[in-house]
C-alpha atoms as a PDB file:
ATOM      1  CA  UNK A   1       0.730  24.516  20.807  1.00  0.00           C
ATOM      2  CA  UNK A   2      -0.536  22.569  17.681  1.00  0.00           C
ATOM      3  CA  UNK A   3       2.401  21.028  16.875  1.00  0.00           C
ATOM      4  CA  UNK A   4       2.950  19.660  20.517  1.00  0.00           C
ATOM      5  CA  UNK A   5      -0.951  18.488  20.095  1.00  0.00           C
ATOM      6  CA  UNK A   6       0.376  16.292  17.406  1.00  0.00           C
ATOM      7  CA  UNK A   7       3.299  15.291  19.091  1.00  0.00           C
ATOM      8  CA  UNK A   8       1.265  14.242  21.910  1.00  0.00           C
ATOM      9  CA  UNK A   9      -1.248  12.058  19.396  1.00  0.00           C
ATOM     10  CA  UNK A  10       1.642  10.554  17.732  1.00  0.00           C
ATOM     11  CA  UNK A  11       3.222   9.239  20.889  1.00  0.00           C
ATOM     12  CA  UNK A  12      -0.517   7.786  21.637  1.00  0.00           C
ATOM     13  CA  UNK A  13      -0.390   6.127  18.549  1.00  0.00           C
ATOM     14  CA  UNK A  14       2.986   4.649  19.152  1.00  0.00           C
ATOM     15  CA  UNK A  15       2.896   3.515  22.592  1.00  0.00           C
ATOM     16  CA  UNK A  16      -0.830   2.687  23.626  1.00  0.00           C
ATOM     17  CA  UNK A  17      -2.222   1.314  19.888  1.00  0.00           C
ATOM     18  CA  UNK A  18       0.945   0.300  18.744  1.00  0.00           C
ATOM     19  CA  UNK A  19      -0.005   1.068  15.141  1.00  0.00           C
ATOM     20  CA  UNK A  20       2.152   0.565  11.917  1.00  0.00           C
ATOM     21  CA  UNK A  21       5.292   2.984  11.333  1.00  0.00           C
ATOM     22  CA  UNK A  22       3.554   3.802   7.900  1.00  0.00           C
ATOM     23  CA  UNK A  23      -0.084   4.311   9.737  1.00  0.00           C
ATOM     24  CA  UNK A  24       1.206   6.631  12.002  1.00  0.00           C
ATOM     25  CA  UNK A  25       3.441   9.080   9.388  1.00  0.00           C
ATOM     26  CA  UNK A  26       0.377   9.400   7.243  1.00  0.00           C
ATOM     27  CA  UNK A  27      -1.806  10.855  10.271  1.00  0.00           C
ATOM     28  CA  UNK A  28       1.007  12.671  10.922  1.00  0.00           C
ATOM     29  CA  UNK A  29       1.477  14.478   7.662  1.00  0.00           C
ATOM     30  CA  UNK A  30      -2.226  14.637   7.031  1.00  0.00           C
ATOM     31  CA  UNK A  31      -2.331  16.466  10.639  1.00  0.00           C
ATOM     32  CA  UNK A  32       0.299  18.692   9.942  1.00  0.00           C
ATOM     33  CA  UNK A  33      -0.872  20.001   6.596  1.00  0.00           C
ATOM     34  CA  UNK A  34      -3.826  20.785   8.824  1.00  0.00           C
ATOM     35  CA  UNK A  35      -2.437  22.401  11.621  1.00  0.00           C
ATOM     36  CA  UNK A  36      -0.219  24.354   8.852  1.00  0.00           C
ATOM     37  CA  UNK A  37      -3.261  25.699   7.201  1.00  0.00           C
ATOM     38  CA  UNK A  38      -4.625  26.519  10.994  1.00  0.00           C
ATOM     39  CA  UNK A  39      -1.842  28.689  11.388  1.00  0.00           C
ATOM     40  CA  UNK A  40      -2.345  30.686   8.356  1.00  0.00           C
ATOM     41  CA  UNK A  41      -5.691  31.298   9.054  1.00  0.00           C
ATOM     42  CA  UNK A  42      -4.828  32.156  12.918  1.00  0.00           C
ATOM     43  CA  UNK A  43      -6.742  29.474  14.636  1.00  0.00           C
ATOM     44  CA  UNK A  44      -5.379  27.086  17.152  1.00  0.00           C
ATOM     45  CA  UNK A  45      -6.040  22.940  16.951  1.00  0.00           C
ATOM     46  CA  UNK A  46      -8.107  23.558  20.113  1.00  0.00           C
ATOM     47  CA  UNK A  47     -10.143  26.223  19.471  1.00  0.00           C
ATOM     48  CA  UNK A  48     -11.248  24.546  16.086  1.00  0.00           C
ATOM     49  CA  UNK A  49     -14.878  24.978  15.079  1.00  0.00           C
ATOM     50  CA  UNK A  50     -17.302  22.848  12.481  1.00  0.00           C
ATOM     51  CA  UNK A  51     -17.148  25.961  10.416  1.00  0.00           C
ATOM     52  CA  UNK A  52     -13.640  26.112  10.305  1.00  0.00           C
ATOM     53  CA  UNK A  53     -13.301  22.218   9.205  1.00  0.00           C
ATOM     54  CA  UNK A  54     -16.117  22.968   6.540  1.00  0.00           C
ATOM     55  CA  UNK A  55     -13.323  25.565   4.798  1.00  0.00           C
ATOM     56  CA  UNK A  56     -10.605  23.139   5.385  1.00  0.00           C
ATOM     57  CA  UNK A  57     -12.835  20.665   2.992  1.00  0.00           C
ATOM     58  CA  UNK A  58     -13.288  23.828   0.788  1.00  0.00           C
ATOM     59  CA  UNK A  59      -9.695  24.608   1.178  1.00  0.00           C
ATOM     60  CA  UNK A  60      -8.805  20.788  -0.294  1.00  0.00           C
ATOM     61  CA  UNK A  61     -11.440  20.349  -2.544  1.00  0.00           C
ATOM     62  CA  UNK A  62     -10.161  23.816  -4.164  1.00  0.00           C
ATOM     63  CA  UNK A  63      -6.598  22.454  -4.162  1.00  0.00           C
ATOM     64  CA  UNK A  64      -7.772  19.524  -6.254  1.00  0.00           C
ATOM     65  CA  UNK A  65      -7.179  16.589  -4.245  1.00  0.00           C
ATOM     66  CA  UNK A  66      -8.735  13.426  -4.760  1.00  0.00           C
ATOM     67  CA  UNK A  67     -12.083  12.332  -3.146  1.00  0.00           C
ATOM     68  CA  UNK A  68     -10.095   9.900  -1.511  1.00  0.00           C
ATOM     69  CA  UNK A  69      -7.266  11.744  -0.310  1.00  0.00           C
ATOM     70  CA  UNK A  70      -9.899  14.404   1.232  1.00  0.00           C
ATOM     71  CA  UNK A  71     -11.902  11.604   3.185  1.00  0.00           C
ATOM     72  CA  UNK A  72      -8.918  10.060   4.693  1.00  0.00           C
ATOM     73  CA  UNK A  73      -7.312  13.353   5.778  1.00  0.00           C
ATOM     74  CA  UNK A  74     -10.970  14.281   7.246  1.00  0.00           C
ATOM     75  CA  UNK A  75     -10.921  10.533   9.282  1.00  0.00           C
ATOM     76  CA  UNK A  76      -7.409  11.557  10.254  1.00  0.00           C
ATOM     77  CA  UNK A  77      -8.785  14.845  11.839  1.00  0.00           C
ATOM     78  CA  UNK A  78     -11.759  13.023  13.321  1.00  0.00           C
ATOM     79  CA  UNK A  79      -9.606   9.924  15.378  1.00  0.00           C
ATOM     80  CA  UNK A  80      -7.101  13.347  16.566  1.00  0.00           C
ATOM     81  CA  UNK A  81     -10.639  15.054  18.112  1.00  0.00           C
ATOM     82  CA  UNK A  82     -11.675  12.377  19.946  1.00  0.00           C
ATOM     83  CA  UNK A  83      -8.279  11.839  21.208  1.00  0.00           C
ATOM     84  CA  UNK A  84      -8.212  15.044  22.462  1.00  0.00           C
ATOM     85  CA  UNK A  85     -11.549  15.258  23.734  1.00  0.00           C
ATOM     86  CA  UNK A  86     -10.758  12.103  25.857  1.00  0.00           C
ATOM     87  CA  UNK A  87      -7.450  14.105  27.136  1.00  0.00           C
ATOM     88  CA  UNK A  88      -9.767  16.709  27.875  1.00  0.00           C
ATOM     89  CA  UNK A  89      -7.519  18.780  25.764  1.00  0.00           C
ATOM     90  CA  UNK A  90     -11.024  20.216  24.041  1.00  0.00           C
ATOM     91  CA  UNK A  91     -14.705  20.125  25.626  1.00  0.00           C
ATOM     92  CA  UNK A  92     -16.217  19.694  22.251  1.00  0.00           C
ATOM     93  CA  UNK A  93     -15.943  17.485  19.512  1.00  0.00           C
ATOM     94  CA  UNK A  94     -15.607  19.810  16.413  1.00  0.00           C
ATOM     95  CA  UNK A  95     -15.785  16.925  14.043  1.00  0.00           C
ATOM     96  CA  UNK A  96     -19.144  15.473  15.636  1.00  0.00           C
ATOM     97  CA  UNK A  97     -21.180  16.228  12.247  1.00  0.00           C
ATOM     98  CA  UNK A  98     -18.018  16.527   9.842  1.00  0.00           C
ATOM     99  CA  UNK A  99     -19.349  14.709   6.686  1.00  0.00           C
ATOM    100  CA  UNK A 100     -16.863  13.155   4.299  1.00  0.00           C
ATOM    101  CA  UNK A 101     -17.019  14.081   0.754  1.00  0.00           C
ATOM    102  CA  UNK A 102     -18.669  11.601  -1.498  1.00  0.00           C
ATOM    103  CA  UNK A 103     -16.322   9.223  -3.391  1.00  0.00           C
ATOM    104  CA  UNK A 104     -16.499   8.480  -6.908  1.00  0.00           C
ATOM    105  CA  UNK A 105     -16.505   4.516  -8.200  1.00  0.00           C
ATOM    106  CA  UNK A 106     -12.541   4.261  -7.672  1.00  0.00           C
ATOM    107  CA  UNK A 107     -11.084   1.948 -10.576  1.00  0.00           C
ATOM    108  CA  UNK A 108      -7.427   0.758  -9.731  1.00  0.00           C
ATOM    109  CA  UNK A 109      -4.763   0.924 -11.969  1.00  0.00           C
ATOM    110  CA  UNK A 110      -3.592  -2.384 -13.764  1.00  0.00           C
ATOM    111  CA  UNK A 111      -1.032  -4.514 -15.733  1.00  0.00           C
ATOM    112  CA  UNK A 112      -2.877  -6.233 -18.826  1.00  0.00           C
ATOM    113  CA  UNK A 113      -1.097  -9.984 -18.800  1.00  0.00           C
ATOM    114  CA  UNK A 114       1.210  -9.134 -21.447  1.00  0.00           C
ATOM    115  CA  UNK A 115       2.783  -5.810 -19.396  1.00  0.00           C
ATOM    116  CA  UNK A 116       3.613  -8.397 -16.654  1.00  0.00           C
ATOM    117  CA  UNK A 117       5.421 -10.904 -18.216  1.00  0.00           C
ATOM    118  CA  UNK A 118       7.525  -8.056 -19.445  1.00  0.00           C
ATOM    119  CA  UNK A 119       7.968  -6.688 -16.330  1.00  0.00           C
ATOM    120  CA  UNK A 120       9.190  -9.782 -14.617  1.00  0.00           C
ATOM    121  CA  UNK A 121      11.326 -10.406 -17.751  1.00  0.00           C
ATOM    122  CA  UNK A 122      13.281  -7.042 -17.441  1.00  0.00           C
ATOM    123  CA  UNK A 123      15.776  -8.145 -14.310  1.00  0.00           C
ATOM    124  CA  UNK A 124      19.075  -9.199 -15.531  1.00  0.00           C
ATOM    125  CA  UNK A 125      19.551 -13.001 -14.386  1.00  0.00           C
ATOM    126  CA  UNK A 126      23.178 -12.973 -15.526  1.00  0.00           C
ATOM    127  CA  UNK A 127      23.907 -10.579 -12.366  1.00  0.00           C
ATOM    128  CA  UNK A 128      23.619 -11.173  -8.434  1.00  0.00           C
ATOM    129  CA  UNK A 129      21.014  -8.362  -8.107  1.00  0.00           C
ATOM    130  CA  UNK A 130      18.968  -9.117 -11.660  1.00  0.00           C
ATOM    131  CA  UNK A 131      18.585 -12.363  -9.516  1.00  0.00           C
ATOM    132  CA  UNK A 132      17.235 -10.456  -6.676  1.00  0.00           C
ATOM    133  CA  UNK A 133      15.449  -8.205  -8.413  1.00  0.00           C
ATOM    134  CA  UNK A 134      13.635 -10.948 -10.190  1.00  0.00           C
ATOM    135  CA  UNK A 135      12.944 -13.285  -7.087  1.00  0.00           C
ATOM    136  CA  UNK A 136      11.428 -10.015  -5.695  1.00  0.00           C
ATOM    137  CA  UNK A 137       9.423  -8.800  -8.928  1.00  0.00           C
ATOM    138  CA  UNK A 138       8.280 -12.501  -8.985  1.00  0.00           C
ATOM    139  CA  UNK A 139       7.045 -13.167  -5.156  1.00  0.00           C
ATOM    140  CA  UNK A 140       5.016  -9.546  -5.441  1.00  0.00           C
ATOM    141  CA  UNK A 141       2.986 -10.616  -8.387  1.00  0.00           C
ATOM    142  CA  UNK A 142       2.216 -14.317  -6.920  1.00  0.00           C
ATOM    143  CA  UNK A 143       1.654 -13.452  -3.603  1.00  0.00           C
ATOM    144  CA  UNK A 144       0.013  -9.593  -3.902  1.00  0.00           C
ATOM    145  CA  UNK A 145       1.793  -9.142  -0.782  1.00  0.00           C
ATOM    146  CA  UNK A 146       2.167  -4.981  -0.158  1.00  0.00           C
ATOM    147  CA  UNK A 147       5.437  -3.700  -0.713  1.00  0.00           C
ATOM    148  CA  UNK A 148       5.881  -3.047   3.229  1.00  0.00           C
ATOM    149  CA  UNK A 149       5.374  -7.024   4.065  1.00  0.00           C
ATOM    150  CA  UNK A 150       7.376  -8.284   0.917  1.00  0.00           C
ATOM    151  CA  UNK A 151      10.468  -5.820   2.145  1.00  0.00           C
ATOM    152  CA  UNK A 152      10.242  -7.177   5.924  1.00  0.00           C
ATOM    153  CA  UNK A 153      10.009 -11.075   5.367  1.00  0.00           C
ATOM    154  CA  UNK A 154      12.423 -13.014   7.043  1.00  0.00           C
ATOM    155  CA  UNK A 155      13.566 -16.409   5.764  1.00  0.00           C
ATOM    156  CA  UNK A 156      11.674 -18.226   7.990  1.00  0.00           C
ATOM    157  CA  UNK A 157       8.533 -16.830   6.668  1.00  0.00           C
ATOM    158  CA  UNK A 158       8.956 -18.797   3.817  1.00  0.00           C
ATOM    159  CA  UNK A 159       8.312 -22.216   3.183  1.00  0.00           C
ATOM    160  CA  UNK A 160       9.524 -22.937  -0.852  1.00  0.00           C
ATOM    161  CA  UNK A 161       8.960 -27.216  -0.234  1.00  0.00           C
ATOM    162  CA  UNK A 162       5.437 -26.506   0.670  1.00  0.00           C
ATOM    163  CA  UNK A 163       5.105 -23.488  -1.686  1.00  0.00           C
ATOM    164  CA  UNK A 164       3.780 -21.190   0.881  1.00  0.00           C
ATOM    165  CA  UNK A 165       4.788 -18.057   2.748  1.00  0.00           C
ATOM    166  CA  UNK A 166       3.698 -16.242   6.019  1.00  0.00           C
ATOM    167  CA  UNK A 167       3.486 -12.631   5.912  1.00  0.00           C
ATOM    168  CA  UNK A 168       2.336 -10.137   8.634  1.00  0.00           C
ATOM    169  CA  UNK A 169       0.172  -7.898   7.302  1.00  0.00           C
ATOM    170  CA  UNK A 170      -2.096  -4.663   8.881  1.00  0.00           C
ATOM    171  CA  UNK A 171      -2.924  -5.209  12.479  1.00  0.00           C
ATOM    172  CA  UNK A 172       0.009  -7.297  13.249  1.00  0.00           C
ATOM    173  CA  UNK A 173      -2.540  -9.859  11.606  1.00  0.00           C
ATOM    174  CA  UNK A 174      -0.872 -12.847   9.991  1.00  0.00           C
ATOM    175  CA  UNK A 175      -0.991 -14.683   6.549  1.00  0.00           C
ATOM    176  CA  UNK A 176      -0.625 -17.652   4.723  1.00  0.00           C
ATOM    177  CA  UNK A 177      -0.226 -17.044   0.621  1.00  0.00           C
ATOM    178  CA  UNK A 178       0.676 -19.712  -1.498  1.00  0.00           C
ATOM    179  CA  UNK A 179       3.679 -19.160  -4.450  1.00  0.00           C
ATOM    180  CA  UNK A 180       3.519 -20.363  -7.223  1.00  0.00           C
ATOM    181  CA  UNK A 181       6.607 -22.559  -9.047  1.00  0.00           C
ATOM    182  CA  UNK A 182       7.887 -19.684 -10.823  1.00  0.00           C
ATOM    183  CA  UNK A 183       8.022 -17.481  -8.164  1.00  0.00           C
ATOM    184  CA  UNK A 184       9.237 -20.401  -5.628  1.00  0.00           C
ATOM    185  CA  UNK A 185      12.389 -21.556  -7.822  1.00  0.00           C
ATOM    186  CA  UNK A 186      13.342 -17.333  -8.312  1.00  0.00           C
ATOM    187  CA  UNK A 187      13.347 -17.273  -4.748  1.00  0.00           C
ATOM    188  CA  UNK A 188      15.438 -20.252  -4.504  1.00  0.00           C
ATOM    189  CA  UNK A 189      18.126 -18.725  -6.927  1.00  0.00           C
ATOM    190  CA  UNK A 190      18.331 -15.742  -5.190  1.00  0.00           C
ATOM    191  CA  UNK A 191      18.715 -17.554  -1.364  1.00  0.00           C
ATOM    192  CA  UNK A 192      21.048 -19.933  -2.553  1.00  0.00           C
ATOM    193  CA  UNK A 193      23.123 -18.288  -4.702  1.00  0.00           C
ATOM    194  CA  UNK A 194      22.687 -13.874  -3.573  1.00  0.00           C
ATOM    195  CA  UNK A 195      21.712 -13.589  -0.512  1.00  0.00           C
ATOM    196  CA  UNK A 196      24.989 -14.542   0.844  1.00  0.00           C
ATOM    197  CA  UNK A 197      26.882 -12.669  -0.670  1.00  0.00           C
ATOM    198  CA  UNK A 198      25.080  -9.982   0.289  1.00  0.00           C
ATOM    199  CA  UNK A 199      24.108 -10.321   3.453  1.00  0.00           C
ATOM    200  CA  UNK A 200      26.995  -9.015   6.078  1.00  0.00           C
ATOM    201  CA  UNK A 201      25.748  -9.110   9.569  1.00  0.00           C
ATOM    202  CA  UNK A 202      23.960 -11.473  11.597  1.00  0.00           C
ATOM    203  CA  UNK A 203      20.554 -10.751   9.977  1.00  0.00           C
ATOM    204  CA  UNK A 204      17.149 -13.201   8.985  1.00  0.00           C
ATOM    205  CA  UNK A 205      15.898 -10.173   6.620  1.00  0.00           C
ATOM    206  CA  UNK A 206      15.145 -12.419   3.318  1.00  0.00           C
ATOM    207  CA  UNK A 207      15.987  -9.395   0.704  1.00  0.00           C
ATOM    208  CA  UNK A 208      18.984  -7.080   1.310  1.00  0.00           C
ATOM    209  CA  UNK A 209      20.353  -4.134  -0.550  1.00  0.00           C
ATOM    210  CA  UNK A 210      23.696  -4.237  -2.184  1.00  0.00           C
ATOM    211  CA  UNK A 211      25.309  -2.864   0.971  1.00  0.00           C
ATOM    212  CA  UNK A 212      24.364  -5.441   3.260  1.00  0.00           C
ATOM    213  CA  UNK A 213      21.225  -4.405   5.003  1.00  0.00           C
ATOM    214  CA  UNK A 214      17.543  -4.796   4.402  1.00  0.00           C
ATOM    215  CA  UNK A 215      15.860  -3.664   0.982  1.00  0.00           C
ATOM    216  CA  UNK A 216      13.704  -0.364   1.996  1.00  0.00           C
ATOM    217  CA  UNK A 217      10.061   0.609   0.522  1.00  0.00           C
ATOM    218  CA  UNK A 218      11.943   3.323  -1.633  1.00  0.00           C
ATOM    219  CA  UNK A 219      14.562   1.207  -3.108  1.00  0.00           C
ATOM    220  CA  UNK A 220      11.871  -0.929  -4.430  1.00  0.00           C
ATOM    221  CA  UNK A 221       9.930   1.780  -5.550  1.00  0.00           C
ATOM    222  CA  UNK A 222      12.729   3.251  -7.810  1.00  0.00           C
ATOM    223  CA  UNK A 223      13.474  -0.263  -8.860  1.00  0.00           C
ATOM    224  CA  UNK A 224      10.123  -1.134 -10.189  1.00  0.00           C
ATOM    225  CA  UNK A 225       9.828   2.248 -12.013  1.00  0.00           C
ATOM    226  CA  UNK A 226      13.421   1.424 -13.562  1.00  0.00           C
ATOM    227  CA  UNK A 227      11.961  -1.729 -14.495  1.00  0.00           C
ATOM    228  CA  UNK A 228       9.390  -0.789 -15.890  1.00  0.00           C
ATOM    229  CA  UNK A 229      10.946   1.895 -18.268  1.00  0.00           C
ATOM    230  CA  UNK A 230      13.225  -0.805 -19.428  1.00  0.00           C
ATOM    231  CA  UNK A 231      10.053  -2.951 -20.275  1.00  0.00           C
ATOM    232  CA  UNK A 232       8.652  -0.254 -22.049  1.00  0.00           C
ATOM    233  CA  UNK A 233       5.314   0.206 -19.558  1.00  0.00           C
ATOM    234  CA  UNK A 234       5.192   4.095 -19.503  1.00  0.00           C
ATOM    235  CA  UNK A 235       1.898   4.207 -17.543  1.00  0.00           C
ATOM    236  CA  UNK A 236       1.912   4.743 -13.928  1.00  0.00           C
ATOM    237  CA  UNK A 237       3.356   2.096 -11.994  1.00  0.00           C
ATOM    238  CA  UNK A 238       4.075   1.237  -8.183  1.00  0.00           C
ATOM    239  CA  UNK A 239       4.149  -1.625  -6.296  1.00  0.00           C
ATOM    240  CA  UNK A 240       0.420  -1.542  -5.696  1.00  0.00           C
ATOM    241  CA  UNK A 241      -0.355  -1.832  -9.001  1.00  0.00           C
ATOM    242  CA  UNK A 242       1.263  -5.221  -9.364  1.00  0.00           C
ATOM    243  CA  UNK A 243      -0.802  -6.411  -6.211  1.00  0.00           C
ATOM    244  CA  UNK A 244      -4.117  -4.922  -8.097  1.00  0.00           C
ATOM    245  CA  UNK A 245      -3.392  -6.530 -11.096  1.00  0.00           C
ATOM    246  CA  UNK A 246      -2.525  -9.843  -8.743  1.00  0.00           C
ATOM    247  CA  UNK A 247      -5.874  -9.750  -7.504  1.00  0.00           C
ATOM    248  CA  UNK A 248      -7.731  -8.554 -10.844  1.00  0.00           C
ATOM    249  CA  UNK A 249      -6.486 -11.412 -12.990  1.00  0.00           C
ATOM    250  CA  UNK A 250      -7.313 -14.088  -9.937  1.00  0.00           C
ATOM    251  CA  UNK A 251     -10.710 -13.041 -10.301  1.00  0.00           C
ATOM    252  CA  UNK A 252     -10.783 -12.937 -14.127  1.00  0.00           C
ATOM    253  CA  UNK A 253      -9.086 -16.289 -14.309  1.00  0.00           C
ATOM    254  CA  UNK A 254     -12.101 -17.473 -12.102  1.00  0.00           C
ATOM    255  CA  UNK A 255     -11.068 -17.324  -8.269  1.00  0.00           C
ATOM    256  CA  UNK A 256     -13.566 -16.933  -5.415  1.00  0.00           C
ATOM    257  CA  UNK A 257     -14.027 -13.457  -3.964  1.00  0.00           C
ATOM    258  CA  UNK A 258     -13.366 -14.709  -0.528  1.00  0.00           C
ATOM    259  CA  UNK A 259     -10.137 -16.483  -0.972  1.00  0.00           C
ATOM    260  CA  UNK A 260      -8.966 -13.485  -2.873  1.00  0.00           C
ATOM    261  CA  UNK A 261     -10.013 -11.122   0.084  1.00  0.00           C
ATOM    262  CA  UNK A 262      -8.086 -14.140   2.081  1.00  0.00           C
ATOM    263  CA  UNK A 263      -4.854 -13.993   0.001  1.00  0.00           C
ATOM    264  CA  UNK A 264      -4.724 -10.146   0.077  1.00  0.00           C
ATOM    265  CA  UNK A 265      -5.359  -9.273   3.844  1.00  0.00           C
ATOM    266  CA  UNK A 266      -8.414  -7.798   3.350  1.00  0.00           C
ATOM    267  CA  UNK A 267     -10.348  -7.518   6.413  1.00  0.00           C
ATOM    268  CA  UNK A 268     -13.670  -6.403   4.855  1.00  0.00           C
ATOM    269  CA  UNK A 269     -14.721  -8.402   1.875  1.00  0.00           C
ATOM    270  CA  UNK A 270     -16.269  -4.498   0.183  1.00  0.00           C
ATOM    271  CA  UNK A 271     -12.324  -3.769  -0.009  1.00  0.00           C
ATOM    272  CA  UNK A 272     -12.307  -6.717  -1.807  1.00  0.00           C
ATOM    273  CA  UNK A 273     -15.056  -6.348  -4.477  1.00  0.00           C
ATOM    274  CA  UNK A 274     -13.833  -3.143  -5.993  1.00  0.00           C
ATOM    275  CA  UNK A 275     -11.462  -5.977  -8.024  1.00  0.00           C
ATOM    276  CA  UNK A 276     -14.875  -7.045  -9.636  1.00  0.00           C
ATOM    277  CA  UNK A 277     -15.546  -3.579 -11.025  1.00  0.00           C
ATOM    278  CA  UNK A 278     -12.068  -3.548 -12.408  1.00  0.00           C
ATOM    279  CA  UNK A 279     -12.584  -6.887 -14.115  1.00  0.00           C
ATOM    280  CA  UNK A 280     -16.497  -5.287 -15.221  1.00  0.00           C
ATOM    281  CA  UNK A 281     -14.289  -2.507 -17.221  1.00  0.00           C
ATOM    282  CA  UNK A 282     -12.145  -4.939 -18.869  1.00  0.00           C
ATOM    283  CA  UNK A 283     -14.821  -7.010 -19.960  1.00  0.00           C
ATOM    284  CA  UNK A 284     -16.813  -4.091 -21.386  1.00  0.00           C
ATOM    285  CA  UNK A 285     -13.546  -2.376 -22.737  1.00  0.00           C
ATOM    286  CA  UNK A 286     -12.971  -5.669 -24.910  1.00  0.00           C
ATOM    287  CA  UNK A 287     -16.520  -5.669 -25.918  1.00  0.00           C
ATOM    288  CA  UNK A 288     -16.586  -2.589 -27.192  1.00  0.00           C
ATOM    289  CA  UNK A 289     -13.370  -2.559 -28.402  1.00  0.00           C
ATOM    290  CA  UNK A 290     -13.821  -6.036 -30.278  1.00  0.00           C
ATOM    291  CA  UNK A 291     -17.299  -6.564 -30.822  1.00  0.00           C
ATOM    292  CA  UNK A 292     -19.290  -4.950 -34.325  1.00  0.00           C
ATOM    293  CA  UNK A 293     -21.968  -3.224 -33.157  1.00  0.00           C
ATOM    294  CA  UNK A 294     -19.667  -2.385 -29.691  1.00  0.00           C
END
């Protein structure tokens, strides 16, 4: 009966909120790891009690998961109560005085300058998809979009003349980022020259893959990590971390906190700050790294 429970959320999700493909697989997997570890302890989703979520936190914290990780899984499990308490699946809201674990100052990771210029320098420009590769590595580190809305643009979204592009981002909320030159005459390459070549069907996806269709979220992945081997950047690296370090060196080059928030989609400006911290760390890494008596 869990399992259908789940089911029955997802399909809530999907048809009455209408949330994002990616939104609703993470509930899902967070809500399944729960219902998994409900099983082996011989409860049922409905007949959860606050005790019961108070080992699950236990159960995680135990496991070693992030702070992070822990509070979003617990949120998760607090928006599938109250769904079912509105079915009037349950009678009581288990999760009514649920308290999230306390998260620690959370520092994203970065490029330094340097790292990115090699990065975007690693694509082959002497081949069709070093050209792509390139336009794409380019427009993610002017724009910060998220790898989702870079891998979904369509070629009316962007606007090279004006140097501008329209993304849809979180909320079906949309956009405007400006790109800069660099990133603007890549993109130009890659449309004029690639894309048809590449593209087979009657499509308006900007990127495609090699066989035609449009670049996924995992082919980038893979490609960035390629990339970044060849580069010689063996720290962690993802797609996010290019839109961090996006953000980050706006702010250290002097941009406003607001258009930053702005430019990245942000819909509170707190999401926002956490890019001052990271620039805080820098500044007191060089310090005491550089300075006598650091």
């Amino acid at each position: 009966m869990s399992h259908a429970l789940i089911d029955s959320y997802v399909e809530y999700l999907t048809v009455e909120r209408s949330s994002l493909e990616n939104t609703i697989t993470a509930y899902e997997n967070d809500l399944r790891h729960f219902v998994s570890w409900l099983e082996d302890n011989g409860i049922s989703a409905d007949q959860v009690q606050a005790a019961d979520l108070a080992r699950y936190t236990s159960y995680c914290t135990k496991r070693k998961l992030k702070p992070t990780s822990i509070g979003r899984c617990l949120s998760t499990i607090r928006q599938f109560y109250r769904f079912l308490l509105e079915e009037g699946i349950v009678h009581a809201d288990p999760t009514r005085d649920m308290a999230s674990p306390k998260r620690g100052k959370y520092l994203p990771d970065i490029l330094s300058l340097e790292e990115v210029d090699r990065l975007l320098a690693s694509p082959n420009v002497s081949t069709p998809l070093g050209i792509r590769d390139k336009a794409m590595l380019e427009i993610l580190y002017a724009t910060g979009l998220r790898v989702t809305e870079l891998v979904e643009l369509k070629m009316n979204n962007l606007n090279l003349n004006a140097g501008f592009l329209i993304c849809l981002g979180k909320g079906n909320k949309e956009r405007l980022v400006p790109m800069g030159e660099t990133a603007r005459r890549c993109a130009r390459e890659y449309i004029d020259m690639v894309r048809p070549a590449l593209v087979r069907t009657a499509s308006d996806v900007l990127f495609c893959s090699n066989r035609g269709s449009a670049m996924t979220r995992q082919n980038f992945w893979y490609m960035i990590k390629r990339y970044a081997h060849t580069a010689g950047i063996f720290k962690s690296i993802s797609p996010h971390v290019l839109r961090h370090s996006f953000a980050t060196h706006l702010l250290a080059g002097g941009a406003d906190l607001r258009s930053v928030q702005m430019m990245l989609g942000h819909a509170d400006i707190s999401t926002t700050q956490i890019y001052t911290h990271v620039t805080a760390a820098r500044l007191k890494e060089i310090h005491e790294t550089y300075h006598p008596r650091g």
